[in-house]
Protein backbone atom coordinates (compact mmCIF):
# COMPACT_ATOMS: atom_id res chain seq x y z
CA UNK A 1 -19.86 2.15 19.14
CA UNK A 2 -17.68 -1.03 18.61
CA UNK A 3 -18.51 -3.10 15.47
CA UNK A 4 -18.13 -6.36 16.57
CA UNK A 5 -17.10 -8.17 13.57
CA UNK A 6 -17.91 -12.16 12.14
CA UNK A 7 -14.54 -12.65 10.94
CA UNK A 8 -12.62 -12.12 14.46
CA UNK A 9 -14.83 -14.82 16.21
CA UNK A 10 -14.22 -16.94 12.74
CA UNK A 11 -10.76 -16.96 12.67
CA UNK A 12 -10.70 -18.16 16.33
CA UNK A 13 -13.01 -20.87 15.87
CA UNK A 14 -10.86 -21.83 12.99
CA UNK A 15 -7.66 -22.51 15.06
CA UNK A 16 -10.24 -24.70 17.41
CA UNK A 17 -11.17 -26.90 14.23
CA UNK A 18 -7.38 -27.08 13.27
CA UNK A 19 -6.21 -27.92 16.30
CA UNK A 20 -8.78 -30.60 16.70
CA UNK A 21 -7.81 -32.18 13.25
CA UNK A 22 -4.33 -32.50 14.35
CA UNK A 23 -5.69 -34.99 17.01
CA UNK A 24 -7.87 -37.13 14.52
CA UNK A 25 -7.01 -39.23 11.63
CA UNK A 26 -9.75 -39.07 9.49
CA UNK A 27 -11.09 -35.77 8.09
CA UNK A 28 -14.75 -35.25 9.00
CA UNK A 29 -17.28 -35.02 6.02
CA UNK A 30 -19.83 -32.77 5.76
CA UNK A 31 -23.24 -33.62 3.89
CA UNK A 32 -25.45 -30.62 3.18
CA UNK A 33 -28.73 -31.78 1.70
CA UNK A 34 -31.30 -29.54 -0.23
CA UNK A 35 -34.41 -29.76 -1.41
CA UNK A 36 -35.13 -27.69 -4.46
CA UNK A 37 -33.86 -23.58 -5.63
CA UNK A 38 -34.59 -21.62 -3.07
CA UNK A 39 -31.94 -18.95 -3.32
CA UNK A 40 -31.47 -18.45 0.36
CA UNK A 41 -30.75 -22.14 0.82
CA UNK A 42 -28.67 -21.71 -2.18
CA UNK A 43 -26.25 -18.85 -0.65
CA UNK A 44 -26.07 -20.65 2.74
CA UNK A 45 -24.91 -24.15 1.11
CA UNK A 46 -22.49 -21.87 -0.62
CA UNK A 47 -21.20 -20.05 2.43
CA UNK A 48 -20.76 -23.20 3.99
CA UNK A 49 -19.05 -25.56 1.32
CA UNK A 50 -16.58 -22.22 1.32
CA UNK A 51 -16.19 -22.51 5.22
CA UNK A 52 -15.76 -26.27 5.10
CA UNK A 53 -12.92 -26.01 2.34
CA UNK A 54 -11.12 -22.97 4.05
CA UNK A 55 -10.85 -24.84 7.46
CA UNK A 56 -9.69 -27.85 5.74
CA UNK A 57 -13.20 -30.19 5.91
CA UNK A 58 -14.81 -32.44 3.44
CA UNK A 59 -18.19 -31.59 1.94
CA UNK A 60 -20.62 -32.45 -0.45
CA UNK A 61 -24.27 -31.76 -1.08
CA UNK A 62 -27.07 -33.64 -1.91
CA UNK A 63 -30.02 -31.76 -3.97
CA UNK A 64 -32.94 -33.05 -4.70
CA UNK A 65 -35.92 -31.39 -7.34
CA UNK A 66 -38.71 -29.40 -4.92
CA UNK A 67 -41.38 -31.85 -6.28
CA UNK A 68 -39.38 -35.17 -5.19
CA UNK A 69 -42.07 -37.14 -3.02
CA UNK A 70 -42.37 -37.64 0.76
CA UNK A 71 -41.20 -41.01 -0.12
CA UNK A 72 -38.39 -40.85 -1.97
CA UNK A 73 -37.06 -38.23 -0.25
CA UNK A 74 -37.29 -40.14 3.32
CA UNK A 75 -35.67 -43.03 1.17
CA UNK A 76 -32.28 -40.26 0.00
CA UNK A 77 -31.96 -39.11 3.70
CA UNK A 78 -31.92 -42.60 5.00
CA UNK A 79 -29.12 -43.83 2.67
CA UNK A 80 -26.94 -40.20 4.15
CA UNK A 81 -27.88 -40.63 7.31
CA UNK A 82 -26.51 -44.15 7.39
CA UNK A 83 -23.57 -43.59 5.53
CA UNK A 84 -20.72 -44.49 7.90
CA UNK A 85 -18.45 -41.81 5.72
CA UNK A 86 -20.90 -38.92 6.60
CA UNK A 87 -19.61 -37.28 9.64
CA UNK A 88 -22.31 -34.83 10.00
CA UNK A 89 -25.68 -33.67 8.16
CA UNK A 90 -26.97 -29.72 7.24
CA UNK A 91 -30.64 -30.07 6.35
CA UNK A 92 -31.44 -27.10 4.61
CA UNK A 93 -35.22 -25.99 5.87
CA UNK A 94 -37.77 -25.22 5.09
CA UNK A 95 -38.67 -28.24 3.25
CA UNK A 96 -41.43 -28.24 0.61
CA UNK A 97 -45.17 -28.69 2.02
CA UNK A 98 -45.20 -32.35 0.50
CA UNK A 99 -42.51 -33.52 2.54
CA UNK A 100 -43.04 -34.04 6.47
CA UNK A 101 -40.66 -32.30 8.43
CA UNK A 102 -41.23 -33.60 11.73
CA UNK A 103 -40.47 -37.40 10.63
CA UNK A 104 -37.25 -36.22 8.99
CA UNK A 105 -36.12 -34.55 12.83
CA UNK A 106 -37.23 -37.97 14.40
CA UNK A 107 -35.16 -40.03 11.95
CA UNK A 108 -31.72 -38.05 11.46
CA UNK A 109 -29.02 -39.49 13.74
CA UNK A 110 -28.35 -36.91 16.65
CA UNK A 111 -25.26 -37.58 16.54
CA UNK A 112 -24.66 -36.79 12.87
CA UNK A 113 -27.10 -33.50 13.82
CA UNK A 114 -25.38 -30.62 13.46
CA UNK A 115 -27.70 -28.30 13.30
CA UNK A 116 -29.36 -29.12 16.87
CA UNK A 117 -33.35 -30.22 15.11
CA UNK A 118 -33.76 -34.06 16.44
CA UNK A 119 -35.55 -33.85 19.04
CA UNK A 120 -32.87 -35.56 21.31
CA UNK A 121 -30.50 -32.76 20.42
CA UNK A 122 -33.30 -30.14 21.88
CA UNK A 123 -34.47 -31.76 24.73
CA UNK A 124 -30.15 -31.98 26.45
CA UNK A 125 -30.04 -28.39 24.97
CA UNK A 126 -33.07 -27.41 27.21
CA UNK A 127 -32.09 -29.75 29.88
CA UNK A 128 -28.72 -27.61 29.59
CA UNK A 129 -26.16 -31.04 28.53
CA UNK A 130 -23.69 -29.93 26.58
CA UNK A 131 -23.05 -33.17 24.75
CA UNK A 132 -26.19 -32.29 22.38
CA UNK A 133 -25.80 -29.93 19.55
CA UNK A 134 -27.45 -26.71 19.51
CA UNK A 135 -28.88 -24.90 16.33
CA UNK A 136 -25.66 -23.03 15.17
CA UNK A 137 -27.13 -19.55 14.46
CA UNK A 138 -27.95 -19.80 18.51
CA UNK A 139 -24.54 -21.18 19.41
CA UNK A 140 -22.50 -18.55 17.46
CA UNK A 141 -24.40 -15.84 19.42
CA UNK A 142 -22.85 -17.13 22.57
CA UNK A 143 -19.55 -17.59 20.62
CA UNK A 144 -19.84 -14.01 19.94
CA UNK A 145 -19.76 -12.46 22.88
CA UNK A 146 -17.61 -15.16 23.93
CA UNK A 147 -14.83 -14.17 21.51
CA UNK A 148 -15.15 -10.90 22.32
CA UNK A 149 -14.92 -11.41 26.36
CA UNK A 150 -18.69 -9.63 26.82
CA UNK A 151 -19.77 -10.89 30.42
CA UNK A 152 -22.86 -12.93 29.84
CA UNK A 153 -23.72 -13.99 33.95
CA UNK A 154 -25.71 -11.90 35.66
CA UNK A 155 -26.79 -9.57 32.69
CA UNK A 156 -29.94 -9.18 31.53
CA UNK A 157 -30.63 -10.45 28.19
CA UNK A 158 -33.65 -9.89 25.92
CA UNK A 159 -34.58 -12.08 22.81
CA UNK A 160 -36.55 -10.48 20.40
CA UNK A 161 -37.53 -13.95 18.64
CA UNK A 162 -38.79 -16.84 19.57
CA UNK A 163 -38.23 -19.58 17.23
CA UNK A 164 -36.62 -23.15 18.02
CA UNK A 165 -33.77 -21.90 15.00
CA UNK A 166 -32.47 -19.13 17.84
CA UNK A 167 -34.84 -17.26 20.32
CA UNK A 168 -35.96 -20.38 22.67
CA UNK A 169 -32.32 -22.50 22.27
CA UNK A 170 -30.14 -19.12 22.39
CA UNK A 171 -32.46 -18.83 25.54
CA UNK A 172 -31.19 -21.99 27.35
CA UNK A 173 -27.86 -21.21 26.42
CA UNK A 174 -28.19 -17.94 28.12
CA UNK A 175 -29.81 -19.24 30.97
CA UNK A 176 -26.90 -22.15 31.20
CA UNK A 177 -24.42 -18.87 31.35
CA UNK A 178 -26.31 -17.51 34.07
CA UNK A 179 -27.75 -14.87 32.19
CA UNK A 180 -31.29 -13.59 33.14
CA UNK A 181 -33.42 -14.00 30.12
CA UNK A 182 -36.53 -12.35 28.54
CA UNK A 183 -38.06 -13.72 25.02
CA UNK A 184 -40.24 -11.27 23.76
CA UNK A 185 -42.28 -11.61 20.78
CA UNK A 186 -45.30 -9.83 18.90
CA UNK A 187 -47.36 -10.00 21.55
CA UNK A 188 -45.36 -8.78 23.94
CA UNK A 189 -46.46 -5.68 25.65
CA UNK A 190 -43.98 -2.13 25.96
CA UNK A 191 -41.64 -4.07 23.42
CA UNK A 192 -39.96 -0.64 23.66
CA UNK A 193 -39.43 -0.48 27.57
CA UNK A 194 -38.30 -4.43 27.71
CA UNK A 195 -35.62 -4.10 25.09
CA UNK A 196 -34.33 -0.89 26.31
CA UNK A 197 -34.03 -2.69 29.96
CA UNK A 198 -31.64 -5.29 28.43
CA UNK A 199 -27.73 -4.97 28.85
CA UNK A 200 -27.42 -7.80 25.93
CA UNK A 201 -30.06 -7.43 23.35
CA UNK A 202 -31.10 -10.14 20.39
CA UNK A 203 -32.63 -9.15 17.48
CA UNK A 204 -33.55 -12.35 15.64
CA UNK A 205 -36.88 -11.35 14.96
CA UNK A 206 -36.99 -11.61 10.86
CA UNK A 207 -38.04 -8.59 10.20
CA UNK A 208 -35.89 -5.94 8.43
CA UNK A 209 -35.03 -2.62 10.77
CA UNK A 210 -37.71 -3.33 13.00
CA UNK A 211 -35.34 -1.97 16.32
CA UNK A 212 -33.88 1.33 16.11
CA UNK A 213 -32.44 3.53 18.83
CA UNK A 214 -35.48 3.60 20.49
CA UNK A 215 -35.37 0.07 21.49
CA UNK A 216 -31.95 -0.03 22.45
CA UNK A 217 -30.61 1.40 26.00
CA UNK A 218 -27.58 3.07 27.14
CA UNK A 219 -24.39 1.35 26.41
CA UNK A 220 -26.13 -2.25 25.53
CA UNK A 221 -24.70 -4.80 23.62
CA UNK A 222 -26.57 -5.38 20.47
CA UNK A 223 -26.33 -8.81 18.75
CA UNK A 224 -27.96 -8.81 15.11
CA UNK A 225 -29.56 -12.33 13.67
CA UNK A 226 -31.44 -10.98 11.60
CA UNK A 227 -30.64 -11.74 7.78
CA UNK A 228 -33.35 -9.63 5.29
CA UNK A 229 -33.58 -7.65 2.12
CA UNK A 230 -34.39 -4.02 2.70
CA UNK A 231 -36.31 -1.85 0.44
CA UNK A 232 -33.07 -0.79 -1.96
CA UNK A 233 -32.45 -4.41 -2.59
CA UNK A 234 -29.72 -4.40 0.05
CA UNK A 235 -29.07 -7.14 2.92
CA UNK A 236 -29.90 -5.41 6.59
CA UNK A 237 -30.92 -7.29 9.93
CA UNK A 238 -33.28 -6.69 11.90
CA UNK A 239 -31.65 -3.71 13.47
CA UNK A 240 -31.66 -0.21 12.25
CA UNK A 241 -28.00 -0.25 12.63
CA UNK A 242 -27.30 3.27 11.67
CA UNK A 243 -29.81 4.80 14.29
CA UNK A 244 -28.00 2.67 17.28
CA UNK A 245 -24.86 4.64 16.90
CA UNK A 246 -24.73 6.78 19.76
CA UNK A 247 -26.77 3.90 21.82
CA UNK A 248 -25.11 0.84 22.10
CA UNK A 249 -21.95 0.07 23.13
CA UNK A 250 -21.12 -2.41 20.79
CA UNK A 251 -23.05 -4.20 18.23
CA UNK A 252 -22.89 -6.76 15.18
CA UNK A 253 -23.67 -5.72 11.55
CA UNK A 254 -25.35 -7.10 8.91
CA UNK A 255 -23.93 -8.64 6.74
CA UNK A 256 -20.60 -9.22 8.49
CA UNK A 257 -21.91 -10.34 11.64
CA UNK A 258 -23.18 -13.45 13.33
CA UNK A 259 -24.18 -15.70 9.66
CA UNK A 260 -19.84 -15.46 8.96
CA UNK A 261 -19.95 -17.06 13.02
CA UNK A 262 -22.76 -19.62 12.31
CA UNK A 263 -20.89 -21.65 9.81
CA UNK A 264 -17.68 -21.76 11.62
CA UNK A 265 -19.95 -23.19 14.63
CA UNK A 266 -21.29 -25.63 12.06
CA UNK A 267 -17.36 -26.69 11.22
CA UNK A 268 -16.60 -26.88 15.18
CA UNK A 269 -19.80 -28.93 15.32
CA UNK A 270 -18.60 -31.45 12.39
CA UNK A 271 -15.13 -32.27 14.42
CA UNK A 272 -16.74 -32.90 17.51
CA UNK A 273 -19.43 -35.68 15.81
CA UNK A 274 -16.16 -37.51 14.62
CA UNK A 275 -16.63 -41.31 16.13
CA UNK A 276 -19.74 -39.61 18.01
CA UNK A 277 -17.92 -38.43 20.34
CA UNK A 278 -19.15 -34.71 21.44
């Protein structure tokens, strides 16, 4: 089996953003905002102020305490979001309970929206327009197999998700690659038999090991979202990666994998909101 690794499809997404700069004069500014400690959100802003630096990007974060009010917090965004020196915007989610979500996708500028959640981003993502940005965990899948010249028309895919982070966007990206897509989900019935059918299979699921060899046919390509803790205390996907050995043809680890591709998406993503112009 081929271990198809993060920092391949990285490094080629980083001479994209370089070569980009070289046609703009202003560098593109990042603004990564946070609400509170949560130490996932933590690691990610950290992951991604690294990326940022390392291709040559400006970035700065914004965190607010996890009790700030609906209020205040609508007033912080605002003041970003209309900052004419912020290029682009990473809201880290979840946000806390007292804070409402859905008006915070309505009001950030789509074109400052890296991270595909306005609702104008979605709806030319579904509608297949690529001027809209897509969520960048779904994007780097594509980027992925991209990178790695994996025919994606004509296959058949199956999504083991289906959020609106990966499994329903990663979807329509498929689909606008010609791909034949299946989402399954919890109550999906033979989750066994539909995997195994797939030539491209998408574990982004959230739930640590839950496909092993027996959900995983001959010589299919296994992509790994999955990010989760197992029980030694370890990171592992959602893919029991050690059983798929003999199974798949090629397949993404955890960690290693698709989170090193997400944030150089999220870097491609910032150079192509310069001016608004995607």
């Amino acid at each position: 089996m081929i271990t198809l690794k993060g920092a391949e499809v990285s490094a080629k997404i980083r001479g994209q953003v370089e070569e980009a700069l070289g046609q703009i004069t202003a560098v593109p500014k990042l603004a990564i905002i946070r609400v509170g400690e949560n130490p996932d959100d933590m690691s990610y802003e950290r992951g991604a102020t690294k990326k940022m630096e390392n291709f040559g990007l400006r970035v700065q974060s914004y965190v607010y305490p996890a009790d700030i009010s609906d209020e205040a917090f609508k007033a912080a965004f605002t003041e970003i979001n209309e900052d004419p020196d912020v290029t682009g915007i990473l809201l880290l989610r979840p946000l806390p309970k007292q804070i409402c979500e859905k008006d915070i996708e309505q009001m950030i500028d789509p074109a400052k929206d890296l991270d595909g959640i306005s609702p104008v981003n979605i709806a030319k993502v579904f509608a297949g327009d690529s001027t809209g940005f897509a969520p960048c965990t779904a994007e780097a899948v594509i980027e992925v197999l991209k990178a790695n010249e994996i025919p994606i028309e004509g296959k058949r895919v199956t999504i083991v998700g289906r959020s609106m982070v990966v499994g329903k966007p990663l979807a329509m990206l498929m689909v606008k690659e010609n791909a034949t897509v299946t989402i399954c989900h919890t109550r999906t019935r033979d989750l066994k038999g539909t995997c195994r059918n797939a030539e491209i299979l998408v574990a982004a699921a959230g739930r640590a090991k839950m496909l092993n060899r027996e959900y995983v046919g001959q010589d299919a390509v296994v992509i790994d979202v999955g990010i989760n803790v197992d029980e030694n205390g370890k990171l592992c996907g959602d893919v029991d990666y050690e059983t798929i050995q003999e199974t798949a043809s090629m397949a993404t680890p955890v960690p290693g994998g698709v989170g090193a591709v997400t944030t150089a998406v999220l870097a491609k993503h910032l150079v192509r909101a310069v001016g608004g112009k995607r």
